[in-house]
C-alpha atoms as a PDB file:
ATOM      1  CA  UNK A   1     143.313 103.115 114.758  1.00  0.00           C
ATOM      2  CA  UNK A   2     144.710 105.354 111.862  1.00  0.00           C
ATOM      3  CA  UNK A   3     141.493 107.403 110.289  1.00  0.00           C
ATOM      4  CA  UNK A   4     143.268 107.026 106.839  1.00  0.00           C
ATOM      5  CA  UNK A   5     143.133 103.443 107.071  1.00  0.00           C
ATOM      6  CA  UNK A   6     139.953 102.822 107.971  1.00  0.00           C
ATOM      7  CA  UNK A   7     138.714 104.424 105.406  1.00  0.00           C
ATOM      8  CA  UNK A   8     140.225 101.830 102.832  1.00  0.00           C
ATOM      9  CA  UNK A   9     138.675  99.205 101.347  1.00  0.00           C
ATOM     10  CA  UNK A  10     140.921  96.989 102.094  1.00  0.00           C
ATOM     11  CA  UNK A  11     140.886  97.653 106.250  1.00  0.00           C
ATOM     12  CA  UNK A  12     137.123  95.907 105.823  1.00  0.00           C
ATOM     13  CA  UNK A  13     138.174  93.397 103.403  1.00  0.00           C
ATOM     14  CA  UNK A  14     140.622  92.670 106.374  1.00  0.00           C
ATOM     15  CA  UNK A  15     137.991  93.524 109.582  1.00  0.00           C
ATOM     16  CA  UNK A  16     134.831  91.723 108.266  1.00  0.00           C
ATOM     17  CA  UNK A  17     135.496  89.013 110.534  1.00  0.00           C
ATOM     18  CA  UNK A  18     135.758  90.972 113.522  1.00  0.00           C
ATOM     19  CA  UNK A  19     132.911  92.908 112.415  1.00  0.00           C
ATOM     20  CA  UNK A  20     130.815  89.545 112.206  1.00  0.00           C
ATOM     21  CA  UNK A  21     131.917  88.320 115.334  1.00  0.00           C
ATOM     22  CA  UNK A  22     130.512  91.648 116.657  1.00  0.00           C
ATOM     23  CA  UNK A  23     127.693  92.097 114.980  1.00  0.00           C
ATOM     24  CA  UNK A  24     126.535  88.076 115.582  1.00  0.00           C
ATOM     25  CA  UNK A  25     126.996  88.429 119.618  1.00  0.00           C
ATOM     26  CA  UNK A  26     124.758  91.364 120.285  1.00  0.00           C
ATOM     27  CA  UNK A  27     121.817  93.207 119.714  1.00  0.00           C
ATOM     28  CA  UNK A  28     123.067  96.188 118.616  1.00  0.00           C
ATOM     29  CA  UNK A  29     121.099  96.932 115.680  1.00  0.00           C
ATOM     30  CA  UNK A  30     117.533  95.973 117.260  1.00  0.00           C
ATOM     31  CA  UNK A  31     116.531  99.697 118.330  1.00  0.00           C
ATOM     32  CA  UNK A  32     117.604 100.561 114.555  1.00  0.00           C
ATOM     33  CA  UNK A  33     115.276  98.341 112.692  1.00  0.00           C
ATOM     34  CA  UNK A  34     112.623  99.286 115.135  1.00  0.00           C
ATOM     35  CA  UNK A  35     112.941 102.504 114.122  1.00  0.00           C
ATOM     36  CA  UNK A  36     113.596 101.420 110.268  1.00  0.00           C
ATOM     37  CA  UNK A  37     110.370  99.929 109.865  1.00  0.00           C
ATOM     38  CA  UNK A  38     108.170 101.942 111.519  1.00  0.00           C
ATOM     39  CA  UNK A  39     108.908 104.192 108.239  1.00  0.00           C
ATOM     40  CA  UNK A  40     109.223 102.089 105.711  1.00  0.00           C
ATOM     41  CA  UNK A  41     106.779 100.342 103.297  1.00  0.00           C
ATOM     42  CA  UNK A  42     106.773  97.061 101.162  1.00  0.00           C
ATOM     43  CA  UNK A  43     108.175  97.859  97.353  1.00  0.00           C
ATOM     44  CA  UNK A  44     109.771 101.140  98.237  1.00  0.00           C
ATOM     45  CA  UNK A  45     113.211 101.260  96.615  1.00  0.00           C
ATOM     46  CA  UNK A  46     116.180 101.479  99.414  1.00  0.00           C
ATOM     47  CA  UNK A  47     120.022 101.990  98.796  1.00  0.00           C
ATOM     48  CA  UNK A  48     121.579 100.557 102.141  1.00  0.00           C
ATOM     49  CA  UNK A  49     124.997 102.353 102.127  1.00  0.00           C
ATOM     50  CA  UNK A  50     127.844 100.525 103.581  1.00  0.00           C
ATOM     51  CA  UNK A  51     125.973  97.590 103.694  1.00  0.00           C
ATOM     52  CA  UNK A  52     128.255  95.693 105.635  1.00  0.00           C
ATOM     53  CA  UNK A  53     127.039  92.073 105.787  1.00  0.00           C
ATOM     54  CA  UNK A  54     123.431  92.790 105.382  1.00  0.00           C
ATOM     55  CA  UNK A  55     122.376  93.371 108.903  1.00  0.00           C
ATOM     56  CA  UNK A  56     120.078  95.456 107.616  1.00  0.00           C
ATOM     57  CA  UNK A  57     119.264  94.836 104.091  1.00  0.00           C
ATOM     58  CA  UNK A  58     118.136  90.934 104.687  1.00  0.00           C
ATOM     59  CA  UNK A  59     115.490  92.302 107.188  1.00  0.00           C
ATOM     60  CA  UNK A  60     114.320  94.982 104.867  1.00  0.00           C
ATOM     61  CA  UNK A  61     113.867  92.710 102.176  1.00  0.00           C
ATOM     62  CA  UNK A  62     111.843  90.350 104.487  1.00  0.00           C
ATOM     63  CA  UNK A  63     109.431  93.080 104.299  1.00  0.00           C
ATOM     64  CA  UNK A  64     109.130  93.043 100.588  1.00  0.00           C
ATOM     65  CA  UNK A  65     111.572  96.077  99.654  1.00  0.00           C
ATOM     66  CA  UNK A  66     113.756  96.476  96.726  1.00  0.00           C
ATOM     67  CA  UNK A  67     117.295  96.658  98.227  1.00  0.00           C
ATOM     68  CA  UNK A  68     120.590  97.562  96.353  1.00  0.00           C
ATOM     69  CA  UNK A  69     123.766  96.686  98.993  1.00  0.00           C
ATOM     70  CA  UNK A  70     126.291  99.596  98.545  1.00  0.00           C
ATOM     71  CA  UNK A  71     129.250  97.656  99.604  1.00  0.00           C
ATOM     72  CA  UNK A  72     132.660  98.533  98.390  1.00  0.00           C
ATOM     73  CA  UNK A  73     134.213  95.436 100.618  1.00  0.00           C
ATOM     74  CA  UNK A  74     134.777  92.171  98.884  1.00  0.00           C
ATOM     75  CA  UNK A  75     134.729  90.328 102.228  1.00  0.00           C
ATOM     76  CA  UNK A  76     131.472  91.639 103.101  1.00  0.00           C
ATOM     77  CA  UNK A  77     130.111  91.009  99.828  1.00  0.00           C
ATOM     78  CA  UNK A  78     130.648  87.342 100.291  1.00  0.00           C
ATOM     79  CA  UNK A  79     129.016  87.328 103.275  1.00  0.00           C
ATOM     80  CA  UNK A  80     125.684  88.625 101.985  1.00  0.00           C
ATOM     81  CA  UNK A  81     126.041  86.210  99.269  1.00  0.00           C
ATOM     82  CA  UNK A  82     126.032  83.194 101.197  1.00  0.00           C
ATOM     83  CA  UNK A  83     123.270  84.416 103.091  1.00  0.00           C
ATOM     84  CA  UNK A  84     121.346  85.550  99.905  1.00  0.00           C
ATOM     85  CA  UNK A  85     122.013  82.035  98.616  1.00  0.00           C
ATOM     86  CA  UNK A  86     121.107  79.890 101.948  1.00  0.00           C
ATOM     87  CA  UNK A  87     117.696  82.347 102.550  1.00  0.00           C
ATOM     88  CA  UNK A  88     117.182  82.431  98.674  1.00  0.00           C
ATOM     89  CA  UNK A  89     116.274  86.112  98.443  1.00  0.00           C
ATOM     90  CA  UNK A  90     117.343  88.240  95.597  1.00  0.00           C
ATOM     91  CA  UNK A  91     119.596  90.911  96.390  1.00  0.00           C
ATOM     92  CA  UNK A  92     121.474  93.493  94.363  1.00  0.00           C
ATOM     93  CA  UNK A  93     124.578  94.065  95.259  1.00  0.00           C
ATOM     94  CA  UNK A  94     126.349  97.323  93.994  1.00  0.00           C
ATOM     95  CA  UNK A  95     130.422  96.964  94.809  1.00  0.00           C
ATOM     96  CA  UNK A  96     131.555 100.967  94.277  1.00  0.00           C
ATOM     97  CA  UNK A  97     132.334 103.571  97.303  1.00  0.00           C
ATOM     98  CA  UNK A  98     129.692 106.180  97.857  1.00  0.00           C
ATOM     99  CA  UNK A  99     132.023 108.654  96.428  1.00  0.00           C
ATOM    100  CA  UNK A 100     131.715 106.647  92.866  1.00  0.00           C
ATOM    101  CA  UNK A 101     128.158 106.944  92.822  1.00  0.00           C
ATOM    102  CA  UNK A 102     126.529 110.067  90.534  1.00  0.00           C
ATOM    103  CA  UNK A 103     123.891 112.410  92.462  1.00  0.00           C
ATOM    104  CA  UNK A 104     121.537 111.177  89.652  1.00  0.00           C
ATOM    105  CA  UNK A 105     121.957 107.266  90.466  1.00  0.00           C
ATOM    106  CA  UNK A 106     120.594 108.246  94.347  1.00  0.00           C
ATOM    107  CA  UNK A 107     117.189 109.856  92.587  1.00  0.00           C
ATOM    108  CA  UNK A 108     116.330 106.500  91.739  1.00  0.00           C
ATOM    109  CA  UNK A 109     115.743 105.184  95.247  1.00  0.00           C
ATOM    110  CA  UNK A 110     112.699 106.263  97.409  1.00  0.00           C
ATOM    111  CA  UNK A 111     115.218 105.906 100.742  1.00  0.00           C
ATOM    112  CA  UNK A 112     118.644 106.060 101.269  1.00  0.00           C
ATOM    113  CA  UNK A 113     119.678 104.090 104.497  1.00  0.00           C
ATOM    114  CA  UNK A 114     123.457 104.755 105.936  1.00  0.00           C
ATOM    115  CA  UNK A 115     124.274 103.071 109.189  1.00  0.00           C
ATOM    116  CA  UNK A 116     127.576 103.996 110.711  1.00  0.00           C
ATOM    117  CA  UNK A 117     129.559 104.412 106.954  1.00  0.00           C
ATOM    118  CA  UNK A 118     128.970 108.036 106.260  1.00  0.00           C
ATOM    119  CA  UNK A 119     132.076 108.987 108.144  1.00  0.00           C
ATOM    120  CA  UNK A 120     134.146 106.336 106.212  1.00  0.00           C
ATOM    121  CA  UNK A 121     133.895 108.470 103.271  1.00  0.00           C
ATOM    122  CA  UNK A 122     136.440 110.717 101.778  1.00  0.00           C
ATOM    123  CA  UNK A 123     134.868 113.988 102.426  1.00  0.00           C
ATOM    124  CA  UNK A 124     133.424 112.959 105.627  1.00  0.00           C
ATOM    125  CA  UNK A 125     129.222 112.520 106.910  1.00  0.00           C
ATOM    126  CA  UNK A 126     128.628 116.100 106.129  1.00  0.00           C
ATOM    127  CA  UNK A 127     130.002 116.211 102.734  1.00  0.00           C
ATOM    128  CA  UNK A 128     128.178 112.690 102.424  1.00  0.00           C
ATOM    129  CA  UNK A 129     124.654 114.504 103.124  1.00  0.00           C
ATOM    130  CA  UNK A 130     125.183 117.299 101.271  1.00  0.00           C
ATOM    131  CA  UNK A 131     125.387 114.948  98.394  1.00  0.00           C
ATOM    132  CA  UNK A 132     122.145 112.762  99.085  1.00  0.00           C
ATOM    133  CA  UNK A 133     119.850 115.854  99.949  1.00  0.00           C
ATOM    134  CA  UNK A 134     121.091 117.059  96.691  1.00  0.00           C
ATOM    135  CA  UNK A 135     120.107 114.233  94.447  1.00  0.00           C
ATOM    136  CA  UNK A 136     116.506 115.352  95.909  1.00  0.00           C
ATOM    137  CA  UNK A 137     115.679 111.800  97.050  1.00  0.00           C
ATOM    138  CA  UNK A 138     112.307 111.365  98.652  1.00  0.00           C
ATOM    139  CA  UNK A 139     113.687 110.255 102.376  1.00  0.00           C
ATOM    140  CA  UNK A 140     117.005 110.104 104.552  1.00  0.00           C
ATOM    141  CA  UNK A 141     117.494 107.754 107.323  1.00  0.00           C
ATOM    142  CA  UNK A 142     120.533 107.924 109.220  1.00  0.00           C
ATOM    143  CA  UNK A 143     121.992 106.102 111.679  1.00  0.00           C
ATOM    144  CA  UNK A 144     126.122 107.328 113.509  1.00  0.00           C
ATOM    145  CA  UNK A 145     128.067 107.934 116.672  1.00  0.00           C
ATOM    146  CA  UNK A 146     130.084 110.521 115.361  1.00  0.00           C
ATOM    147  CA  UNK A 147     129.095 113.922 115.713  1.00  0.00           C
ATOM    148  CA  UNK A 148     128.803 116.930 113.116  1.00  0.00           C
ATOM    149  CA  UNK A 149     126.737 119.814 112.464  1.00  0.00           C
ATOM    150  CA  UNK A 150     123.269 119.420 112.317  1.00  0.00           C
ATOM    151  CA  UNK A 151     123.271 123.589 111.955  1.00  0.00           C
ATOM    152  CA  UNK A 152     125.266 123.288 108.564  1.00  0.00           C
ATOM    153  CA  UNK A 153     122.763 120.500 107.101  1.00  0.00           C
ATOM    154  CA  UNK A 154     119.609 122.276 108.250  1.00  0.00           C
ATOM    155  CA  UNK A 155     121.238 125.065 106.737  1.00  0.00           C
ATOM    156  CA  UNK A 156     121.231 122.996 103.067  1.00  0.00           C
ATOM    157  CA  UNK A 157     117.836 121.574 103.750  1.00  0.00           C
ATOM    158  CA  UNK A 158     114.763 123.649 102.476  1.00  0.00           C
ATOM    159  CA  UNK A 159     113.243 121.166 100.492  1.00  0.00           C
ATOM    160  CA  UNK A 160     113.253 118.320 103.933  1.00  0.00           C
ATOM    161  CA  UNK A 161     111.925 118.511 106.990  1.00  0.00           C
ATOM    162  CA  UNK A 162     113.268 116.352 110.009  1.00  0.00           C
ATOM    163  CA  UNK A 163     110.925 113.828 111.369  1.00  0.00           C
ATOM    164  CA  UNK A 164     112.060 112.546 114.330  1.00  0.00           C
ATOM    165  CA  UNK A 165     115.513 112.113 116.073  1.00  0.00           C
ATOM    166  CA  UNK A 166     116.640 109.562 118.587  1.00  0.00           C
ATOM    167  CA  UNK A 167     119.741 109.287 120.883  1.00  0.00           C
ATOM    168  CA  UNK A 168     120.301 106.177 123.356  1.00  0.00           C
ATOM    169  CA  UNK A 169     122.936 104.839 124.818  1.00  0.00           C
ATOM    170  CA  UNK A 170     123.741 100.664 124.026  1.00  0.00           C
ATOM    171  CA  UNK A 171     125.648  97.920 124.784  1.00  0.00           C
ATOM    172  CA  UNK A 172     128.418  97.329 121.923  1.00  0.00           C
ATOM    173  CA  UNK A 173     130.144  94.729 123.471  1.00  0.00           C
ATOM    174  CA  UNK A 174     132.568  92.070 121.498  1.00  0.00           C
ATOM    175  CA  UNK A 175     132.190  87.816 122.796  1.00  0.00           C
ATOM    176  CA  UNK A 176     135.073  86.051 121.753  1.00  0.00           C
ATOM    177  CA  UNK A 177     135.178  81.955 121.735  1.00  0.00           C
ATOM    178  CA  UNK A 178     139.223  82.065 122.854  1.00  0.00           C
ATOM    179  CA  UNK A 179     141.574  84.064 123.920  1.00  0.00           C
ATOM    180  CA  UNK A 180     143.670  83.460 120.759  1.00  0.00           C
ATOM    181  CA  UNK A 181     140.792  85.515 119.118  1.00  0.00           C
ATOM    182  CA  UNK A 182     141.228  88.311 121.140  1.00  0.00           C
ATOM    183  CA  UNK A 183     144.795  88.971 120.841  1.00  0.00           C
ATOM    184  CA  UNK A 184     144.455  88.344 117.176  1.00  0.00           C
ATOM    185  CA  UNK A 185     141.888  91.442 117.223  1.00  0.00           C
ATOM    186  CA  UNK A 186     144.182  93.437 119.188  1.00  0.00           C
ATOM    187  CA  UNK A 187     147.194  93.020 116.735  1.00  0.00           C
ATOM    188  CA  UNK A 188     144.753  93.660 114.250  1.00  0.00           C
ATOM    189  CA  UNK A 189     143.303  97.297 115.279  1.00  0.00           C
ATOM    190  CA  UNK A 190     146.838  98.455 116.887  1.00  0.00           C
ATOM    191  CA  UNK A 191     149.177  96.601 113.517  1.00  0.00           C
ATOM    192  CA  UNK A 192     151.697  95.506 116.416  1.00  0.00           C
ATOM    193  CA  UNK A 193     152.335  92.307 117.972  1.00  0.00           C
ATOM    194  CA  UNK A 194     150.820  92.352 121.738  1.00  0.00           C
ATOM    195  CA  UNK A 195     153.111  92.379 124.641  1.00  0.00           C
ATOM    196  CA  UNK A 196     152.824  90.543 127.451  1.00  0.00           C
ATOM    197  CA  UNK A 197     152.004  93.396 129.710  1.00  0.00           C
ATOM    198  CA  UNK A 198     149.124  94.141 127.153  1.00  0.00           C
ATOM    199  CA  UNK A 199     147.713  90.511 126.822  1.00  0.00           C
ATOM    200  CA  UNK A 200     147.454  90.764 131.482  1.00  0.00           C
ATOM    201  CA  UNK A 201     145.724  94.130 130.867  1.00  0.00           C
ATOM    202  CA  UNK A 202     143.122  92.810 128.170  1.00  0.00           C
ATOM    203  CA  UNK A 203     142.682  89.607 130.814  1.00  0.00           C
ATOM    204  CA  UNK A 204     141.835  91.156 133.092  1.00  0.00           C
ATOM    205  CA  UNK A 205     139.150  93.171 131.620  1.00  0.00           C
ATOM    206  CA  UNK A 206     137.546  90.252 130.545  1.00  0.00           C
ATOM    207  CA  UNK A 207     133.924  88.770 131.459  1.00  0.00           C
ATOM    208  CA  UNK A 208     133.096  85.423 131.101  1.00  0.00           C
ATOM    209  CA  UNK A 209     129.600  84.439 130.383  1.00  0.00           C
ATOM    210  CA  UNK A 210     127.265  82.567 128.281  1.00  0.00           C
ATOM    211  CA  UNK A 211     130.168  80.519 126.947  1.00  0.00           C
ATOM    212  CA  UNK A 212     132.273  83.735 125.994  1.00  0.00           C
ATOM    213  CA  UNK A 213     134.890  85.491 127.040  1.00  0.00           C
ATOM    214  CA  UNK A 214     133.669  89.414 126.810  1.00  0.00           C
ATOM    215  CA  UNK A 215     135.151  93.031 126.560  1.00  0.00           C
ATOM    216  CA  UNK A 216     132.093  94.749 127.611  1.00  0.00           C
ATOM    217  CA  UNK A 217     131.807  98.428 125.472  1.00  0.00           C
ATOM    218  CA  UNK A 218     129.254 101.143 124.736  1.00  0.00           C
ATOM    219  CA  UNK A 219     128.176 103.383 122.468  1.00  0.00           C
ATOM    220  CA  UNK A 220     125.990 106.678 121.738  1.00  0.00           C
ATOM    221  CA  UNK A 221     123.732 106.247 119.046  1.00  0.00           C
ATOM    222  CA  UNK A 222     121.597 108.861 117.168  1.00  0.00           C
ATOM    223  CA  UNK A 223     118.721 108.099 114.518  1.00  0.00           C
ATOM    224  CA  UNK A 224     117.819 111.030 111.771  1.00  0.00           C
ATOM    225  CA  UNK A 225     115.034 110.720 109.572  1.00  0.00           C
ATOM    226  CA  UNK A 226     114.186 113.755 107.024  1.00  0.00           C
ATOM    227  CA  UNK A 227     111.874 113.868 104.507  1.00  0.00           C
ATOM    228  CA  UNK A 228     111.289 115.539 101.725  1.00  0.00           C
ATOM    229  CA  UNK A 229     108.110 118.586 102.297  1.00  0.00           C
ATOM    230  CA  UNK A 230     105.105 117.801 100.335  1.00  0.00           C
ATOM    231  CA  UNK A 231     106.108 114.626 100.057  1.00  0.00           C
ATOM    232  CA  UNK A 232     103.596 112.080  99.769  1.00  0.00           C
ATOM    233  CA  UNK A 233     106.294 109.220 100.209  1.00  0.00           C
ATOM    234  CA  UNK A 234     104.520 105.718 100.906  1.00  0.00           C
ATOM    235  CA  UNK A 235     107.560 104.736 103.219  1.00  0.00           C
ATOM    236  CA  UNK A 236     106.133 107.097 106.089  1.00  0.00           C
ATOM    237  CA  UNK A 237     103.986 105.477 108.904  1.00  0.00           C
ATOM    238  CA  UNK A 238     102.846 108.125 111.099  1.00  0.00           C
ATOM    239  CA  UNK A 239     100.844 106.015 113.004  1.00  0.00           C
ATOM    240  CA  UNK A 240     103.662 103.679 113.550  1.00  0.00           C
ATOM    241  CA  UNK A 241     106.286 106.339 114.473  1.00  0.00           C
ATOM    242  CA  UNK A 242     103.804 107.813 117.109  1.00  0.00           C
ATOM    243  CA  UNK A 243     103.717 104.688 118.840  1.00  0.00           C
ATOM    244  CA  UNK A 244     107.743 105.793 119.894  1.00  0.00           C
ATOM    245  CA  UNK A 245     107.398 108.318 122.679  1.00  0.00           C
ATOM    246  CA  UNK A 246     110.525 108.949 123.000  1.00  0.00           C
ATOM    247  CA  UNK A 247     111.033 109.748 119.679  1.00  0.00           C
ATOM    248  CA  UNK A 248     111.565 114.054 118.973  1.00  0.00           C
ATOM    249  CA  UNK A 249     109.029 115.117 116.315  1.00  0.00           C
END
């Protein structure tokens, strides 16, 4: 997978599918929105970047916040809006990249939320953070795999202190209905047609259960959440995060 093309627009217009197919066969994002609203509050403004197909925003708008979708894929976008439609919630949708977006648009939100799509950015996550903690925003919550330098943000950060981090190790496995499906994911991710030495290799790595044939995977995940010192931001549940004892205050 070429880093310059994921990074386009048009690789997610193109890998939505396979990113619902994922998303819809695993629980993935439960530890994340355990963590997510243990800090939030109803009415608090939240910009979900890289929204995705709402896996996040739908649930944080159950809980009466004020959600803006930062979702730069068209694909995605339709997905949220047949879900907005069939669950009848109102949701903004804003289309640009994070790079469009002015550091004064981000002051407008109590809590920016970016799960997994701060790489994806031009400049990369670090760049990316620089950028939110300089709009001054009242909280950060992050959620990534990739690794960078928490040194050179702390560095940036006198105005936010961290409140907890969290890293765990999860099941991020795809389930596929056919096996049509999964050599049309392969060609996909590699842009080649699959051999037939590949296609016995990817057989044979398979698991079939609950009525799906799966390529088991797994994945480090680490949750940030900074806020701003002196900050008497309604999202934060103390209470509720001390209930986490793994969590690192």
């Amino acid at each position: 997978m070429i880093n310059n093309e994921i990074k386009q627009v048009s690789y997610w217009n193109e890998y939505a599918r396979w990113y619902k197919l994922w998303r819809e066969h695993n629980s993935y994002h439960e530890p994340i929105k355990n963590f997510l609203f243990s800090v939030i509050h109803k009415d608090i403004r939240v910009l979900d970047i890289g929204a995705g197909d709402g896996v996040l925003s739908f649930p944080l708008i159950e809980r009466g916040c004020n959600v803006t979708a930062l979702e730069p894929s068209s694909t995605m976008c339709d997905y949220m809006l047949s879900e907005a439609f069939y669950k009848r919630f109102v949701l903004d949708i804003d289309s640009r990249r994070f790079e469009e977006l002015d550091i004064f648009e981000l002051k407008r939100y109590d809590l920016a939320l970016a799960c997994n799509s701060l790489h994806l950015t031009e400049e990369g996550i670090e760049a990316a953070m620089d950028k939110i903690f300089s709009s001054e925003i009242d909280s950060v919550f992050l959620v990534t795999e990739k690794s960078f330098s928490l040194k050179n943000i702390f560095s940036k950060l006198p105005a936010y202190k961290l409140i907890f981090n969290y890293s765990y190790y999860c099941e991020s496995s795809f389930a596929y209905h056919n096996k049509e499906e999964i050599f049309q994911h392969w060609q996909f991710k590699t842009n080649r047609k699959i051999s037939e030495w590949n296609s016995e290799k990817i057989l044979r790595s398979l698991i079939y259960e609950k009525g799906h044939f799966w390529l088991k995977d797994y994945a480090n995940v680490n949750i940030f959440y900074w806020r701003r010192k002196k900050s008497d931001f309604k999202a934060f549940n103390s209470k509720k995060i001390n209930n986490f004892d793994k969590i690192l205050i």
